[in-house]
C-alpha atoms as a PDB file:
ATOM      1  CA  UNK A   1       0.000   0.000   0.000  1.00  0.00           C
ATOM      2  CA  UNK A   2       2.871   2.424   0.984  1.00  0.00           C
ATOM      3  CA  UNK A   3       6.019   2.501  -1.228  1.00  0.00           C
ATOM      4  CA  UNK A   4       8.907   3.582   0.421  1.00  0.00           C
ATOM      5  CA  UNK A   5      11.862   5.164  -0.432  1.00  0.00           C
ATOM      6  CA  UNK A   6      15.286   6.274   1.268  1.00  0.00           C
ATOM      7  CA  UNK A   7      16.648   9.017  -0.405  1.00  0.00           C
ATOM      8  CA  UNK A   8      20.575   9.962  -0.165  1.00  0.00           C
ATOM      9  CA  UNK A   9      20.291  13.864  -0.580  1.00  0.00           C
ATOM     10  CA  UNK A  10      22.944  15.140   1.536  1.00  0.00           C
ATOM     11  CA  UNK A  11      21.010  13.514   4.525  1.00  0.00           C
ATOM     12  CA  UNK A  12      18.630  10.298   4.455  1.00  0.00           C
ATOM     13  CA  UNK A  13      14.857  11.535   3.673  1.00  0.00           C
ATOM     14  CA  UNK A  14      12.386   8.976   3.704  1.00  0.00           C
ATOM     15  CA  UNK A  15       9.910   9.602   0.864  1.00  0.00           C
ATOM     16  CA  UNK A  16       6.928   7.443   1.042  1.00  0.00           C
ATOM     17  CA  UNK A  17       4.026   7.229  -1.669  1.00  0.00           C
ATOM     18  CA  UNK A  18       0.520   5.763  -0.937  1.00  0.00           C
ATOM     19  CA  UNK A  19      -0.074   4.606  -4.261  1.00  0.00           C
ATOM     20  CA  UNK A  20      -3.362   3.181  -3.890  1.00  0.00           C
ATOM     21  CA  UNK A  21      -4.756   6.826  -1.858  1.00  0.00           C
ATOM     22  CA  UNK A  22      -3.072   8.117  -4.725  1.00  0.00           C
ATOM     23  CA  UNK A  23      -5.341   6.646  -7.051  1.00  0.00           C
ATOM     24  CA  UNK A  24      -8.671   6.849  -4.988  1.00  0.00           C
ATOM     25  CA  UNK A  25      -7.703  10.455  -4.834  1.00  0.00           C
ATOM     26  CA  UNK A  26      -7.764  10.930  -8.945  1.00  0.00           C
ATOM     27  CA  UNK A  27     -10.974  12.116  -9.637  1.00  0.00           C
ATOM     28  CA  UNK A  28      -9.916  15.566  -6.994  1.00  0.00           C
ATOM     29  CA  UNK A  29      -8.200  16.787  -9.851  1.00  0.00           C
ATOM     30  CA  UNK A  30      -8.859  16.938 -13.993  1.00  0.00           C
ATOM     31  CA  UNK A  31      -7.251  14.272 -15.312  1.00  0.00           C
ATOM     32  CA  UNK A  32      -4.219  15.775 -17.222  1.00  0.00           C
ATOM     33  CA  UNK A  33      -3.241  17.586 -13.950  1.00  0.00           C
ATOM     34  CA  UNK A  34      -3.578  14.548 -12.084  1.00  0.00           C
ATOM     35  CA  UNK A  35      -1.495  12.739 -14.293  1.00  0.00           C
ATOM     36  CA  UNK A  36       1.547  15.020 -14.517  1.00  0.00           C
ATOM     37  CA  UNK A  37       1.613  14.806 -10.705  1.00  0.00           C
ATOM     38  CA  UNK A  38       1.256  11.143 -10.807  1.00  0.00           C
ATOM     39  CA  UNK A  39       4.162  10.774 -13.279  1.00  0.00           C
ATOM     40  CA  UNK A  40       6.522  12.725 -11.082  1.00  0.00           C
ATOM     41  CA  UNK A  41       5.535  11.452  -7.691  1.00  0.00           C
ATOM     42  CA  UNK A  42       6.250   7.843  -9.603  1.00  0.00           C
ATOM     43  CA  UNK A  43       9.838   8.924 -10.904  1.00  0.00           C
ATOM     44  CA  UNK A  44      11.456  10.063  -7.838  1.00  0.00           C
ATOM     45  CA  UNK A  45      12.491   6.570  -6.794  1.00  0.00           C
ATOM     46  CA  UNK A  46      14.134   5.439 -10.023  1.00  0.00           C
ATOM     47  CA  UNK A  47      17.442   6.659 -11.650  1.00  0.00           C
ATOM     48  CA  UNK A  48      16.307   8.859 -14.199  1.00  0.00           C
ATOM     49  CA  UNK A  49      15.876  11.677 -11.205  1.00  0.00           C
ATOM     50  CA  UNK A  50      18.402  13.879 -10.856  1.00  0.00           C
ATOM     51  CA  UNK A  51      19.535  12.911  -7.317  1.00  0.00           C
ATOM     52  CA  UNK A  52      22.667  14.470  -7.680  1.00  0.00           C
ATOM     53  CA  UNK A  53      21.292  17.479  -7.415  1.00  0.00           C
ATOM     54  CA  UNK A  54      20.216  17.380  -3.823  1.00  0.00           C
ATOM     55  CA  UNK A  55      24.087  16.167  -3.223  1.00  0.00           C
ATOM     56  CA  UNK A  56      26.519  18.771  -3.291  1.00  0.00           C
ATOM     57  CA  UNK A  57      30.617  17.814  -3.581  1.00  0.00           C
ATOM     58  CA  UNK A  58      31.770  19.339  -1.427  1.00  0.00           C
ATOM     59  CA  UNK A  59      29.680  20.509   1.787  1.00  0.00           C
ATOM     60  CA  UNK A  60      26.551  21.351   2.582  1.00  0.00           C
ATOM     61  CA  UNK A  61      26.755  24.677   2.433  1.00  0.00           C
ATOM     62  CA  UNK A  62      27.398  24.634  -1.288  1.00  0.00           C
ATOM     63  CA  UNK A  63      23.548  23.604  -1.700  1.00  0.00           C
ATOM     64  CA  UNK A  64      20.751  26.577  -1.596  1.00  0.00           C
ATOM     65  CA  UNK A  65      18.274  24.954   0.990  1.00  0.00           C
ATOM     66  CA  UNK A  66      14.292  26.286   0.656  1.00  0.00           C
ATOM     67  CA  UNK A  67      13.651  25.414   4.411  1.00  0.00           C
ATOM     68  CA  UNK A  68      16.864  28.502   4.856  1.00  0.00           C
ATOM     69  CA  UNK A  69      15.944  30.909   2.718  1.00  0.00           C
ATOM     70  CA  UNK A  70      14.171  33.966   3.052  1.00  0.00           C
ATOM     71  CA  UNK A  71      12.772  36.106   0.137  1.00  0.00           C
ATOM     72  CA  UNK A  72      10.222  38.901  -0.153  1.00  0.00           C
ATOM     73  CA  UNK A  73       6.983  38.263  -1.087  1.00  0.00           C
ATOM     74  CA  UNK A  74       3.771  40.571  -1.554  1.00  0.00           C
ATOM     75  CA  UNK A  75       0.953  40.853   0.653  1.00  0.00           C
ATOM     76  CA  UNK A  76      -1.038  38.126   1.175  1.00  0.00           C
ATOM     77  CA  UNK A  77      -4.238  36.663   3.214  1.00  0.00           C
ATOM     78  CA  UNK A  78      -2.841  34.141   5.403  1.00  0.00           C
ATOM     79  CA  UNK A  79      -6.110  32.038   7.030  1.00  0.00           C
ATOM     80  CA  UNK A  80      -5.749  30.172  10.462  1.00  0.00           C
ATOM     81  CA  UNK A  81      -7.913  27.464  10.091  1.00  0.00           C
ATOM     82  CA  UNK A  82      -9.173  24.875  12.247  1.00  0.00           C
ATOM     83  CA  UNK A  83      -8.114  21.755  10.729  1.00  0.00           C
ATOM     84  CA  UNK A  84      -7.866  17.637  10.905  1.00  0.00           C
ATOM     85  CA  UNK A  85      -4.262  17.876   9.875  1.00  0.00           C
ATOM     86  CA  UNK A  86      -3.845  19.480  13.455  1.00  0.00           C
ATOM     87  CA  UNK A  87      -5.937  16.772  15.231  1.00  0.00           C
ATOM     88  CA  UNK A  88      -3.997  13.942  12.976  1.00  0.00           C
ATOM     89  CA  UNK A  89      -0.952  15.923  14.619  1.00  0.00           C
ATOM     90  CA  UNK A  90      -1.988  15.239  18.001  1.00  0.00           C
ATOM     91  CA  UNK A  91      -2.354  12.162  17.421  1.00  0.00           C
ATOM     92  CA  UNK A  92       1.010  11.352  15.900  1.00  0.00           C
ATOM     93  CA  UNK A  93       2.997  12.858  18.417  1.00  0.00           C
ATOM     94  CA  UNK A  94       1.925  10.072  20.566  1.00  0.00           C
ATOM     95  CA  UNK A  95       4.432   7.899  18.509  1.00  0.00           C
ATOM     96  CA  UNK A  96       7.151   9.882  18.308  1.00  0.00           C
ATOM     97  CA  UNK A  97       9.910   8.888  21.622  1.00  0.00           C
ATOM     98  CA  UNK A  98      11.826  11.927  20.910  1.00  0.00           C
ATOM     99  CA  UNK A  99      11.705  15.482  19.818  1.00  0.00           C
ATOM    100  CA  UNK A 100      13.715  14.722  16.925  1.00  0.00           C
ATOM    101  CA  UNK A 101      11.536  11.647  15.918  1.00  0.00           C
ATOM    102  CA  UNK A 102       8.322  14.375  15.858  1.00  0.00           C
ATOM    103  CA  UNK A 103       8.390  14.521  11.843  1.00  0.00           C
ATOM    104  CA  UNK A 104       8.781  11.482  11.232  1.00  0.00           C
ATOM    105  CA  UNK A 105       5.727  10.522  13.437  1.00  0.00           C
ATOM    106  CA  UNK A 106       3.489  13.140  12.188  1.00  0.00           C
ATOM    107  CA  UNK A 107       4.733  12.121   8.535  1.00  0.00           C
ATOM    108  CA  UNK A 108       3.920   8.423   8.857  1.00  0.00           C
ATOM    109  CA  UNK A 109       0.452   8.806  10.432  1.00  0.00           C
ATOM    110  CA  UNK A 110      -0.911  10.985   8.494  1.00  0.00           C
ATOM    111  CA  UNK A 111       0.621   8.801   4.689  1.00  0.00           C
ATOM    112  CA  UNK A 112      -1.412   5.860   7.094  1.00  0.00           C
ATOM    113  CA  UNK A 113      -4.776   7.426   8.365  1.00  0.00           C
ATOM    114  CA  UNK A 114      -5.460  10.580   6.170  1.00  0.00           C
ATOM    115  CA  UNK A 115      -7.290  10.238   2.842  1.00  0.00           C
ATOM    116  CA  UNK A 116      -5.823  12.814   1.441  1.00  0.00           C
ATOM    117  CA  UNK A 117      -2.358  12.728   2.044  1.00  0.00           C
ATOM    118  CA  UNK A 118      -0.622  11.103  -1.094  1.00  0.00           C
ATOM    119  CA  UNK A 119       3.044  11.166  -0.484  1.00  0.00           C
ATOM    120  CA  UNK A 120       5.873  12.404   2.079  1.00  0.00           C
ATOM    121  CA  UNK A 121       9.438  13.740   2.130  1.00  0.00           C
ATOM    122  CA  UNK A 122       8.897  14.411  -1.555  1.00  0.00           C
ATOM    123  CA  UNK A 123      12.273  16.036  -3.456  1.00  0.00           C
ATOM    124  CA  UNK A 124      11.557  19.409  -5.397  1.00  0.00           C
ATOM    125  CA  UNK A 125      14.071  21.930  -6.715  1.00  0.00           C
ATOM    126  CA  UNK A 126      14.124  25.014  -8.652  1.00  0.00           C
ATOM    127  CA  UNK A 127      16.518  25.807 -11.283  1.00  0.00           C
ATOM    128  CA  UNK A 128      17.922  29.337 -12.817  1.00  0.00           C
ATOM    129  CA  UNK A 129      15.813  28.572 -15.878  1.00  0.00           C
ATOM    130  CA  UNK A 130      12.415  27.938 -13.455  1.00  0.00           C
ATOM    131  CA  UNK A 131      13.505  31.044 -11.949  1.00  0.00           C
ATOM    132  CA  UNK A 132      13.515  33.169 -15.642  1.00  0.00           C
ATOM    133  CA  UNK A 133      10.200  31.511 -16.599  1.00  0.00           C
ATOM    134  CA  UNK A 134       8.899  33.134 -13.624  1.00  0.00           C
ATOM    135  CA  UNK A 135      10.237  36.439 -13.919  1.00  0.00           C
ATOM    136  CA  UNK A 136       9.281  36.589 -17.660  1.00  0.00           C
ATOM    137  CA  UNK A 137       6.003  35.976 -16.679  1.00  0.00           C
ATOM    138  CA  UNK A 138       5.520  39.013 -14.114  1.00  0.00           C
ATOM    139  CA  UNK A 139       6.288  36.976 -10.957  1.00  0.00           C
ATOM    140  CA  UNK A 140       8.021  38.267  -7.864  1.00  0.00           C
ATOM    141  CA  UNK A 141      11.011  35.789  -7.610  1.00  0.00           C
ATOM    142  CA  UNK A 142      13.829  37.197  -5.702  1.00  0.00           C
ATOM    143  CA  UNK A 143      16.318  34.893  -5.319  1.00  0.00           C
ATOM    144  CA  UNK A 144      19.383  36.699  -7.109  1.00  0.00           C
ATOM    145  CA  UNK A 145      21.280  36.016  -3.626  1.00  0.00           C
ATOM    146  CA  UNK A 146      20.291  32.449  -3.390  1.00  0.00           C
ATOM    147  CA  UNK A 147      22.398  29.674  -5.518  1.00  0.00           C
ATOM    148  CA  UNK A 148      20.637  27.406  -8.182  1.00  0.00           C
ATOM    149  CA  UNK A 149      19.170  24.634  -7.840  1.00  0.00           C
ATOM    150  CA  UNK A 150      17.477  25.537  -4.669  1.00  0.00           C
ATOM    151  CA  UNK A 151      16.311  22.118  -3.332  1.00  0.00           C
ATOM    152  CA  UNK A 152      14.022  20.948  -0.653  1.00  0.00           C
ATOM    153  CA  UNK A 153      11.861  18.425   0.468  1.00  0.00           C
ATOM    154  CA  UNK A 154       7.995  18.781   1.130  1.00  0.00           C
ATOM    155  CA  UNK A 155       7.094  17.231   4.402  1.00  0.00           C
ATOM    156  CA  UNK A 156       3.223  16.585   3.208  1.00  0.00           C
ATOM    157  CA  UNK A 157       1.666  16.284   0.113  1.00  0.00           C
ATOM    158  CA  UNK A 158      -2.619  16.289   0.004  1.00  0.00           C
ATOM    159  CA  UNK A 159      -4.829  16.083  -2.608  1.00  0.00           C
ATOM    160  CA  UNK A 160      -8.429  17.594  -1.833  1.00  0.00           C
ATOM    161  CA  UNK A 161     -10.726  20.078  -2.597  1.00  0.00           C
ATOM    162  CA  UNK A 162      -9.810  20.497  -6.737  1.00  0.00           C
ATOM    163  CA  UNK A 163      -6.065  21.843  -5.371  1.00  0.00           C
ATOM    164  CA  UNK A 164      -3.116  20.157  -4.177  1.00  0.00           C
ATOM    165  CA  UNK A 165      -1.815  20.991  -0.971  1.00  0.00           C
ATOM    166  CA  UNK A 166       1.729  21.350   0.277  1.00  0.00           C
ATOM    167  CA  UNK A 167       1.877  20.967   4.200  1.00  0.00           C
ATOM    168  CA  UNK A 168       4.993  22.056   6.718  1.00  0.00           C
ATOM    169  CA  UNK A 169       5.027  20.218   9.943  1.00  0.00           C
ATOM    170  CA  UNK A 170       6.168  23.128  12.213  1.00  0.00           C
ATOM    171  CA  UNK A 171       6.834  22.630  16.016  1.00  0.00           C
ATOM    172  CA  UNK A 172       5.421  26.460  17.626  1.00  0.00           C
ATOM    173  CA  UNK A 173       3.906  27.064  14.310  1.00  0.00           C
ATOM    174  CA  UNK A 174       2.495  30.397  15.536  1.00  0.00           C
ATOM    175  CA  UNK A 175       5.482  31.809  16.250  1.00  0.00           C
ATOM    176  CA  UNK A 176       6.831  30.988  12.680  1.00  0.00           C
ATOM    177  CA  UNK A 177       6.583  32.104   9.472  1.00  0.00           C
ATOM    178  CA  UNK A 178       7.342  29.335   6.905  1.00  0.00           C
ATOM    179  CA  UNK A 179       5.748  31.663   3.960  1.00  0.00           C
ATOM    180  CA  UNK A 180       8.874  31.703   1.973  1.00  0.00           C
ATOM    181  CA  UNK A 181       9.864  28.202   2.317  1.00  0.00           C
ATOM    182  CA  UNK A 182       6.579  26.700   1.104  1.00  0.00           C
ATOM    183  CA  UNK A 183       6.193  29.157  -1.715  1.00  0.00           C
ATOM    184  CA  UNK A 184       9.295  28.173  -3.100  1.00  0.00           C
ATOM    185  CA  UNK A 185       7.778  24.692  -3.132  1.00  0.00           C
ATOM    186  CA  UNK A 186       4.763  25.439  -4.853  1.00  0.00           C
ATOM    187  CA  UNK A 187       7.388  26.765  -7.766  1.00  0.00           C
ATOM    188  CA  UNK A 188       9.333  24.263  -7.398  1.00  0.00           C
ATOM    189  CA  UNK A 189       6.452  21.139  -7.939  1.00  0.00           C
ATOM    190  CA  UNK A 190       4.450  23.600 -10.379  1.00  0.00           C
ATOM    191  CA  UNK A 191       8.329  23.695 -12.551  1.00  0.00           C
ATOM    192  CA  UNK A 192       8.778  20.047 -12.264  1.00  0.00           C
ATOM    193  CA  UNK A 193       5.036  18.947 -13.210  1.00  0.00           C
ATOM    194  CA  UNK A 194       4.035  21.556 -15.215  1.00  0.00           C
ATOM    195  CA  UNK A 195       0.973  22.556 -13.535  1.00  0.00           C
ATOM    196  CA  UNK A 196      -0.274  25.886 -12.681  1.00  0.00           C
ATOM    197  CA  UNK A 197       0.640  27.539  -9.213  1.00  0.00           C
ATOM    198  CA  UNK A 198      -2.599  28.310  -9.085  1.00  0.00           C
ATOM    199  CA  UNK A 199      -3.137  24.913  -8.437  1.00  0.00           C
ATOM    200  CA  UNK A 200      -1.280  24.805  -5.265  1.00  0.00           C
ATOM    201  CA  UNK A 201      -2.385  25.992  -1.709  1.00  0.00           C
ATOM    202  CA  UNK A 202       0.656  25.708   1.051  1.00  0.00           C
ATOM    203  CA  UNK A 203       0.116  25.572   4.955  1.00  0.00           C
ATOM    204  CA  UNK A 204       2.378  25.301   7.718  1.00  0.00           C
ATOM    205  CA  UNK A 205       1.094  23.772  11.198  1.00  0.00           C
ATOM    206  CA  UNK A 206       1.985  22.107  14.668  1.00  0.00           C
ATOM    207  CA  UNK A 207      -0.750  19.879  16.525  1.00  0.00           C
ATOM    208  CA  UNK A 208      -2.508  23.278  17.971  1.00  0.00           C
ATOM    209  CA  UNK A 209      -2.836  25.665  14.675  1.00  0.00           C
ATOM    210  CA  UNK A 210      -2.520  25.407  10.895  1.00  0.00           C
ATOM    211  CA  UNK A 211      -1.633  28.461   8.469  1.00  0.00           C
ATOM    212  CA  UNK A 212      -3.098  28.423   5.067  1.00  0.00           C
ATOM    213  CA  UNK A 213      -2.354  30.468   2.250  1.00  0.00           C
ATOM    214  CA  UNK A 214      -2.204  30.411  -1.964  1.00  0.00           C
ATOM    215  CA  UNK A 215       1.442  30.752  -3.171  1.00  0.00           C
ATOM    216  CA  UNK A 216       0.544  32.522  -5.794  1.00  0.00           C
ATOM    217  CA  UNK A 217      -0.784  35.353  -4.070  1.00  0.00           C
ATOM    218  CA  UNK A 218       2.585  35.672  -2.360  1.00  0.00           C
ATOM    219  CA  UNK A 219       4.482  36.166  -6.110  1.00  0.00           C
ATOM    220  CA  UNK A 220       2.004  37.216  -8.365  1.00  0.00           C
ATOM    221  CA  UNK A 221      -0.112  40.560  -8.341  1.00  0.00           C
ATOM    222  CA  UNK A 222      -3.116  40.090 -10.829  1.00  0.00           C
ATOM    223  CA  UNK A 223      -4.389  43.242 -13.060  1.00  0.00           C
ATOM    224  CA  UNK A 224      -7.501  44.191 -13.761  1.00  0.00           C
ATOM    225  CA  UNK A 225      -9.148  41.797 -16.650  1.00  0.00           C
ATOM    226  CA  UNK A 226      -6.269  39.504 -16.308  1.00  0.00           C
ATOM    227  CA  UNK A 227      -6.468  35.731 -15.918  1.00  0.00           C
ATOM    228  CA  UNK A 228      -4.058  33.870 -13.465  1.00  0.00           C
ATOM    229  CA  UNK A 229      -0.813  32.081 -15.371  1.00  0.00           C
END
């Protein structure tokens, strides 16, 4: 039911894809958008993804990291929502021994006892060339300080509601701000599948409160008459 994967990218990451949610969870999204997910959520196991990427030669401080970075974005309505990935959470952190062990506990019981959560620890990365595309269409990308690829790793990946949602599992999420992180992984999975970013909502949370927001809100200003890219 689960697939699981450990992937070598500068540290082990454990990405895990519930193929058979994944499939239940098709007919959330149009079919071509479902299947360009599908198709990379099925390749990051196998060779032909670019794990070298995530695996800098010399140390890790040669490799941009999303969860690091910080980047202005524009204003945007961030919504505080009650919500079962909270309660599912809770619930988690029962299993987890440690602090450190908290992700990984969250991670695993939602993949087992959420119907909408698809796949964790998934790889994304944006490249210089992502970065243009977005420019050239009137987004606010600034990331001139930051070195390319920037590579992370989405803790949560859901599939409800017509959008697919990118979830942060953040320890004091009130007191955080994970706005720039997640927004870079909305480009980065909208690059790498082709979708929209308009198809993307992002949310950080902790067992107590969960932040929701769309990414592209947070790079794109729409005009009058104009329809989203």
């Amino acid at each position: 039911m689960i697939f699981s994967h450990s992937l070598q990218h500068n540290q082990v990451y454990e990405f895990q894809l519930h193929k058979a949610k994944l499939e239940l969870q098709a007919k959330e999204l149009p079919e071509q958008k479902f299947s360009l997910l599908k198709k990379y959520l099925e390749e990051v196991s196998t060779q032909s993804f670019p794990h070298h990427i995530f695996q800098p030669k010399q140390d890790a401080e040669e490799l941009s990291r999303s969860s690091q970075m910080k980047f202005h974005t524009l204003d945007f309505v961030k919504s505080e929502k009650q919500s079962l990935a909270s309660e599912l959470a809770s619930l988690g952190l029962h299993l987890a021994g440690t602090n450190k062990e908290r992700h990984e506990a969250v991670q695993n019981f939602m993949i087992a006892n959420d119907s909408a959560t698809v796949s964790c620890e998934v790889p994304v990365y944006l490249t210089n060339d992502d970065i243009s595309y977005f420019k050239g269409k009137g987004f606010l990308v600034d990331f001139e300080n930051c070195k390319t690829p920037i590579t992370g790793h989405i803790d949560i990946l859901q599939i409800r509601n017509g959008s697919i949602h990118i979830l942060d599992y953040k320890p004091g999420a009130r007191k955080v701000n994970a706005a720039s992180q997640l927004t870079m992984y909305a480009l980065a999975l909208a690059s790498r599948t082709k979708l929209a970013v308009k198809d993307f909502r992002c949310a950080w949370f902790d067992d107590r409160n969960y932040y929701e927001f769309f990414p592209l809100h947070a790079v794109y200003k729409l005009r009058k008459a104009e329809k989203l890219p």
